[in-house]
Protein backbone atom coordinates (compact mmCIF):
# COMPACT_ATOMS: atom_id res chain seq x y z
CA UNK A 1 0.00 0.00 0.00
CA UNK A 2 2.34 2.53 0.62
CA UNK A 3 4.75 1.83 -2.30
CA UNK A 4 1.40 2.29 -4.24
CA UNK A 5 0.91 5.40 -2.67
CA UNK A 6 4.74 6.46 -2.97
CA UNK A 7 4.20 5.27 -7.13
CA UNK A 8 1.58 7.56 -7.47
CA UNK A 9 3.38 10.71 -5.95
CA UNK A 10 6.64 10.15 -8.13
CA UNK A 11 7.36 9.98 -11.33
CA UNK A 12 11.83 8.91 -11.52
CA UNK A 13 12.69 7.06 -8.40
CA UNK A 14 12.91 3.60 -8.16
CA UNK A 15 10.78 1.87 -5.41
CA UNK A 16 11.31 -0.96 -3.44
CA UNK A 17 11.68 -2.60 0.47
CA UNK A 18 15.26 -4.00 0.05
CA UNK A 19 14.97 -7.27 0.87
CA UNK A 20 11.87 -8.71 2.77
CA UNK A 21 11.06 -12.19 4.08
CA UNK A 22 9.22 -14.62 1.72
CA UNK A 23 7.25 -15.71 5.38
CA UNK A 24 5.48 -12.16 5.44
CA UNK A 25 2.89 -12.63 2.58
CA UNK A 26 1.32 -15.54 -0.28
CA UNK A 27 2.83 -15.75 -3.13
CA UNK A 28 0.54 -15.82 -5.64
CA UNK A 29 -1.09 -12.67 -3.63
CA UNK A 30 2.77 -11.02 -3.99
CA UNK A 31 3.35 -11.22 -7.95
CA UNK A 32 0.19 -9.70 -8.16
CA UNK A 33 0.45 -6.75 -5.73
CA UNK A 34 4.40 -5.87 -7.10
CA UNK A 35 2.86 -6.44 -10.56
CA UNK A 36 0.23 -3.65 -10.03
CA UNK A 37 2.47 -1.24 -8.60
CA UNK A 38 4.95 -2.23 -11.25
CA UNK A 39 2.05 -0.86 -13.60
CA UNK A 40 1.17 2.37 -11.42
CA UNK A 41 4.48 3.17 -11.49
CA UNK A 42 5.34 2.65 -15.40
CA UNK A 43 8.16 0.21 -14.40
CA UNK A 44 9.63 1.64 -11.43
CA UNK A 45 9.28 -1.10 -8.79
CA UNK A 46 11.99 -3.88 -7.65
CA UNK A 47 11.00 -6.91 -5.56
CA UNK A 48 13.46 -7.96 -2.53
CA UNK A 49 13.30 -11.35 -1.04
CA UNK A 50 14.72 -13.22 1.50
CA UNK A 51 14.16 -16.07 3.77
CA UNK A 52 13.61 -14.08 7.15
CA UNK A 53 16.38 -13.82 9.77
CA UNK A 54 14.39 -12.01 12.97
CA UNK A 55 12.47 -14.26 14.73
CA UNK A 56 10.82 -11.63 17.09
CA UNK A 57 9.56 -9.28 14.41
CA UNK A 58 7.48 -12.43 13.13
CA UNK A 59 6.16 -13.27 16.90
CA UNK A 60 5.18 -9.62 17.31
CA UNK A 61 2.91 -9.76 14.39
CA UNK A 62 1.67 -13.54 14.58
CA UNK A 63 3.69 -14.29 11.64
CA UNK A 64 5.03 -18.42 11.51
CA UNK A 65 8.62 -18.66 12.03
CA UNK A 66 10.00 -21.76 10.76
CA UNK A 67 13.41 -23.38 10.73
CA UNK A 68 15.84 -21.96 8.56
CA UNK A 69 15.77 -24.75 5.89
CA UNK A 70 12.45 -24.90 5.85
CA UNK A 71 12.43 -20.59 5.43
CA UNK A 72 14.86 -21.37 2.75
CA UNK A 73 12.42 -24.32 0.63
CA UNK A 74 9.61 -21.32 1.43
CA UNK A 75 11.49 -18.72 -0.45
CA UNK A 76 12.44 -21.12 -3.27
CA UNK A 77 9.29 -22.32 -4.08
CA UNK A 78 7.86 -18.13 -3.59
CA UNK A 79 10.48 -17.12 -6.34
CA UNK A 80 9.40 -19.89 -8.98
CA UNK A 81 5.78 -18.93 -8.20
CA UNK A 82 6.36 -15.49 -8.37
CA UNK A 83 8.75 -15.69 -11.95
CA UNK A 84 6.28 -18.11 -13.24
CA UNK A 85 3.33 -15.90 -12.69
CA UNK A 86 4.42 -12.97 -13.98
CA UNK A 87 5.97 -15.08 -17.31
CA UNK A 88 3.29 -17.02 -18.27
CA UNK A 89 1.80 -15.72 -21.01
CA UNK A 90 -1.39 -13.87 -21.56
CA UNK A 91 -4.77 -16.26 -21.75
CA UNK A 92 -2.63 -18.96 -20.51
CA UNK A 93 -2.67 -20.34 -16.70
CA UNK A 94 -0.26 -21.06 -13.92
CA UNK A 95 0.00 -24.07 -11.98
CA UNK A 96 2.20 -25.10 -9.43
CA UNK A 97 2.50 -27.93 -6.77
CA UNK A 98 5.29 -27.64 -3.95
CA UNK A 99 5.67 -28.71 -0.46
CA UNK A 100 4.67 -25.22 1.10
CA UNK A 101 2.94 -23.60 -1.76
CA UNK A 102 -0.21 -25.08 -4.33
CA UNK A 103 -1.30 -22.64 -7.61
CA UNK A 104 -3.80 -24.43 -9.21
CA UNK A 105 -5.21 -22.66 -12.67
CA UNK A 106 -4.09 -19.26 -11.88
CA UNK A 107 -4.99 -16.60 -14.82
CA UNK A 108 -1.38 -15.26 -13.39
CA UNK A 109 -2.94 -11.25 -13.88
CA UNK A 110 -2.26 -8.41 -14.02
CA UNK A 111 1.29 -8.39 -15.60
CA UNK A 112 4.11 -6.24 -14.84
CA UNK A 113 5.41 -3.67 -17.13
CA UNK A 114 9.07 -4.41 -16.97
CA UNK A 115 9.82 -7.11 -19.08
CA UNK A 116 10.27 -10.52 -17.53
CA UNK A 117 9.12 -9.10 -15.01
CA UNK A 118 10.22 -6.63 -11.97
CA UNK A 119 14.36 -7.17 -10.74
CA UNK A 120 14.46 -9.50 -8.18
CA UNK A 121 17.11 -7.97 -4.81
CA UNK A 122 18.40 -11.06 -2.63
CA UNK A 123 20.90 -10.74 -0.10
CA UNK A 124 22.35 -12.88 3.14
CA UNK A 125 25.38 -14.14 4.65
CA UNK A 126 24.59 -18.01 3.84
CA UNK A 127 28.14 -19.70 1.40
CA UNK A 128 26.30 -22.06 0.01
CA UNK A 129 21.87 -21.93 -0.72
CA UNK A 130 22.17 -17.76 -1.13
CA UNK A 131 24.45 -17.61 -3.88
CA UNK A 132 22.57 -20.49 -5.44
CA UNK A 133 19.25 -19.01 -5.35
CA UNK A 134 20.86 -15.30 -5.72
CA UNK A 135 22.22 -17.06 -8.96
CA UNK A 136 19.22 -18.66 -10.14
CA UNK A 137 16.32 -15.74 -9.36
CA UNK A 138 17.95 -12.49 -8.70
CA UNK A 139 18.79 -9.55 -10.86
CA UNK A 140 20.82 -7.76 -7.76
CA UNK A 141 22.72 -9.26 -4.53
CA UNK A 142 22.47 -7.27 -1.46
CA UNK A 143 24.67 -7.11 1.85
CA UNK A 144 23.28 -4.94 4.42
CA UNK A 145 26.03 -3.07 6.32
CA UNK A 146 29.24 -5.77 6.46
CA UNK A 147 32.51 -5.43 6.83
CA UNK A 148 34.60 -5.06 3.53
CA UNK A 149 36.17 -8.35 4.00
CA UNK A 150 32.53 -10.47 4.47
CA UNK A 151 31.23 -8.45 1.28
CA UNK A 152 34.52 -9.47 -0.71
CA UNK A 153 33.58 -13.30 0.51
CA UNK A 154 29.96 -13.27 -0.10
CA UNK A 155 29.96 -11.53 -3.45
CA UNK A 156 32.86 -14.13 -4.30
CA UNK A 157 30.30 -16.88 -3.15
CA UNK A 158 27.99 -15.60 -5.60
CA UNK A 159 30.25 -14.91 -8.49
CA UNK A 160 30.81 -18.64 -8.25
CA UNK A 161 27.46 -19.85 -7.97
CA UNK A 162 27.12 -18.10 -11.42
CA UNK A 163 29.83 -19.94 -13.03
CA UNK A 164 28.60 -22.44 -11.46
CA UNK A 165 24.77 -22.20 -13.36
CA UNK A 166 26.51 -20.68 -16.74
CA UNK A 167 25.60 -17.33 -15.91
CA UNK A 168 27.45 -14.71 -16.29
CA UNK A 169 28.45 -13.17 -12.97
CA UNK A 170 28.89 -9.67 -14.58
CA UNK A 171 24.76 -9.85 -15.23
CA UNK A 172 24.45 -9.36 -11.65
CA UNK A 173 24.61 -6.33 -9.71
CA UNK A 174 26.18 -6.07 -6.40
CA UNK A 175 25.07 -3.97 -3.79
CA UNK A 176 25.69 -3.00 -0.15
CA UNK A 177 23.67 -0.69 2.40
CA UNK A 178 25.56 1.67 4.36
CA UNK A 179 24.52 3.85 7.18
CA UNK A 180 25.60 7.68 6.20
CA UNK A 181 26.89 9.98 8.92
CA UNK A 182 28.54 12.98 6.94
CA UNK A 183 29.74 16.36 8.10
CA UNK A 184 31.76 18.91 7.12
CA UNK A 185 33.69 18.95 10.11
CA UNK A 186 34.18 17.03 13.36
CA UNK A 187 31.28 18.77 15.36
CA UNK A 188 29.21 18.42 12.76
CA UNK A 189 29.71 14.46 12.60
CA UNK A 190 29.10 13.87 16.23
CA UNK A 191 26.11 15.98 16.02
CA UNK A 192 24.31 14.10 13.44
CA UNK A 193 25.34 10.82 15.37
CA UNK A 194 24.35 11.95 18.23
CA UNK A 195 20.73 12.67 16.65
CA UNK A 196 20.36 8.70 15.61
CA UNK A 197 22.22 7.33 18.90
CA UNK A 198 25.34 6.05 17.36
CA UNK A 199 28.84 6.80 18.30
CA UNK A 200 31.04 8.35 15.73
CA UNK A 201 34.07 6.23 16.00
CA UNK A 202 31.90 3.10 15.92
CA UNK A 203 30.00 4.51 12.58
CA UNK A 204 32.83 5.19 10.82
CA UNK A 205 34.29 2.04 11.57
CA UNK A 206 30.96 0.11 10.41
CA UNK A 207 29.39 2.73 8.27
CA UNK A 208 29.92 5.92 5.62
CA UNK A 209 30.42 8.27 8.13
CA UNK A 210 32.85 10.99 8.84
CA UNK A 211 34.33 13.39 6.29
CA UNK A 212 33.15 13.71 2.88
CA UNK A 213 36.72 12.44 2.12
CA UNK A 214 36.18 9.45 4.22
CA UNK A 215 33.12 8.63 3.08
CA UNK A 216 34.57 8.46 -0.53
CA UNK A 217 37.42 6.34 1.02
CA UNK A 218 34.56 3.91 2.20
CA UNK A 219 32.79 3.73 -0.98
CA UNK A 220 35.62 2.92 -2.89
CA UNK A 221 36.89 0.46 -0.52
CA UNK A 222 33.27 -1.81 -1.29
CA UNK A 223 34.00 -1.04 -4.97
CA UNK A 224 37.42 -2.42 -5.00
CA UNK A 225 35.31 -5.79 -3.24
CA UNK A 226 32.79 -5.68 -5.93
CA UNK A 227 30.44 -3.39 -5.47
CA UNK A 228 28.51 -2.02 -8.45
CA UNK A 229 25.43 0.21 -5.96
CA UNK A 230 25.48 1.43 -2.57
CA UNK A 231 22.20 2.43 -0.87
CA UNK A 232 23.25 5.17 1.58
CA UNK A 233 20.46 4.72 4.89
CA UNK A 234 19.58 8.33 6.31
CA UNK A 235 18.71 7.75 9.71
CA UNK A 236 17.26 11.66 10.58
CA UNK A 237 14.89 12.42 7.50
CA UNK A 238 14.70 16.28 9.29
CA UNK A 239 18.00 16.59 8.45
CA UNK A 240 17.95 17.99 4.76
CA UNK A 241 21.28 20.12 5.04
CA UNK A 242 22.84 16.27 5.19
CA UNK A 243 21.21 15.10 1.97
CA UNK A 244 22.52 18.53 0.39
CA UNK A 245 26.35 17.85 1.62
CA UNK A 246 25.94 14.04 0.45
CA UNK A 247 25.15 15.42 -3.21
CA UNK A 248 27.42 18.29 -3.54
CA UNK A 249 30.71 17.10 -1.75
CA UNK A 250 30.57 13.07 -2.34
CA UNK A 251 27.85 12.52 -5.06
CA UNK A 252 29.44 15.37 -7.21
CA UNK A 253 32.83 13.90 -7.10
CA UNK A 254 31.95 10.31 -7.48
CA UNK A 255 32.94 9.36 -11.39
């Protein structure tokens, strides 16, 4: 609902959630919810999926949590409904029989405007089922906030698991999430952690934070790894004089 309303209200950005758990919602319901904001947006929309890591955000909301395998086969069988839904053609119907999941005759409508359908985010820490699903489904693999070295690893993992399906590990894009903390000067860092509760030291260490000159230093550090995208998190959305020193002193310079 709200990237619906967010569709309707913009006309260049693209919209998405990241990467959500496949346990939150149907999937036959999903591919046809992205699919309609896919069309209210002319082709803005991306789909993130993952299996679901926190356990209390799922009790809080009466949600299932299952085992992790299990959370894995759920997310697996989710993407080959979702794919096949939005794929099959037009007058033809969808059917599909797994061990979590049953689509029986489904007119698989409304389809999405992007051809082939919306790009598919995944992202998580797993060696081994992650890259192998990232390299089956997914259009973009996503780390949120790790260390260089783990993003190096991972995004080796799924380089591999590319080869390893005669894909071509260049057609995927690699991504990262950062938290931002930029300032033009010292004060002017510790201020703006001190507005989202982090310590300055700590956020530089594990984030994009500090100068504008360290925060280039940081982005080219996950680009050396692999990165292709880095989604910059702005934790204080009152704070628009940070958005304006992002673009002129580190979005400006970046090539």
């Amino acid at each position: 609902m709200t990237l619906g309303a967010i569709a309707r209200e913009t006309s260049t950005i693209r919209l998405g959630t990241l990467v959500a758990s496949a346990t939150f919602r149907l999937p036959g319901q999903l591919a046809v919810a992205v699919a309609q904001i896919d069309d209210m947006s002319n082709g803005r929309i991306e789909l993130g999926l993952g299996a679901g890591w926190f356990d209390a955000e799922h009790t809080a909301y009466g949600i299932p949590f299952p085992t992790l395998g299990q959370r894995f086969d759920i997310l697996e069988e989710q993407l080959e409904i979702i794919t096949g839904m939005w794929n099959t053609p037009l007058d033809s119907q969808y059917s599909f029989e797994g061990q979590h999941h049953t689509i029986v005759g489904s007119p698989a409508i409304p389809k999405p405007v992007q051809l082939g359908g919306p790009p598919i985010v995944m992202g998580g820490y797993g060696p081994k089922r992650t890259p192998a699903l990232a390299a089956k489904f997914a259009n973009e693999f996503n780390l949120p906030f790790p260390p260089v070295e783990i993003y190096r690893s991972s995004c080796d993992n799924v380089r591999a698991a590319c080869e390893a399906r005669g894909r071509d590990p260049e057609s995927m894009t690699y991504s990262v999430a950062q938290v931002l903390c930029v300032g033009a000067n010292d004060a002017e860092v510790a201020r703006r952690a001190q507005s989202i509760g982090r310590e300055v030291d700590e956020l530089i260490q594990n984030g994009a934070a500090g100068s504008p000159a360290q925060v280039l230093d940081k982005i080219a550090s996950f680009a050396e790894a692999g990165a292709t995208r880095m989604y910059l998190q702005v934790l204080d959305m009152d704070d628009l004089d940070h958005i304006h020193l992002l673009a002129e002193e580190v979005m400006k310079v970046l090539p």
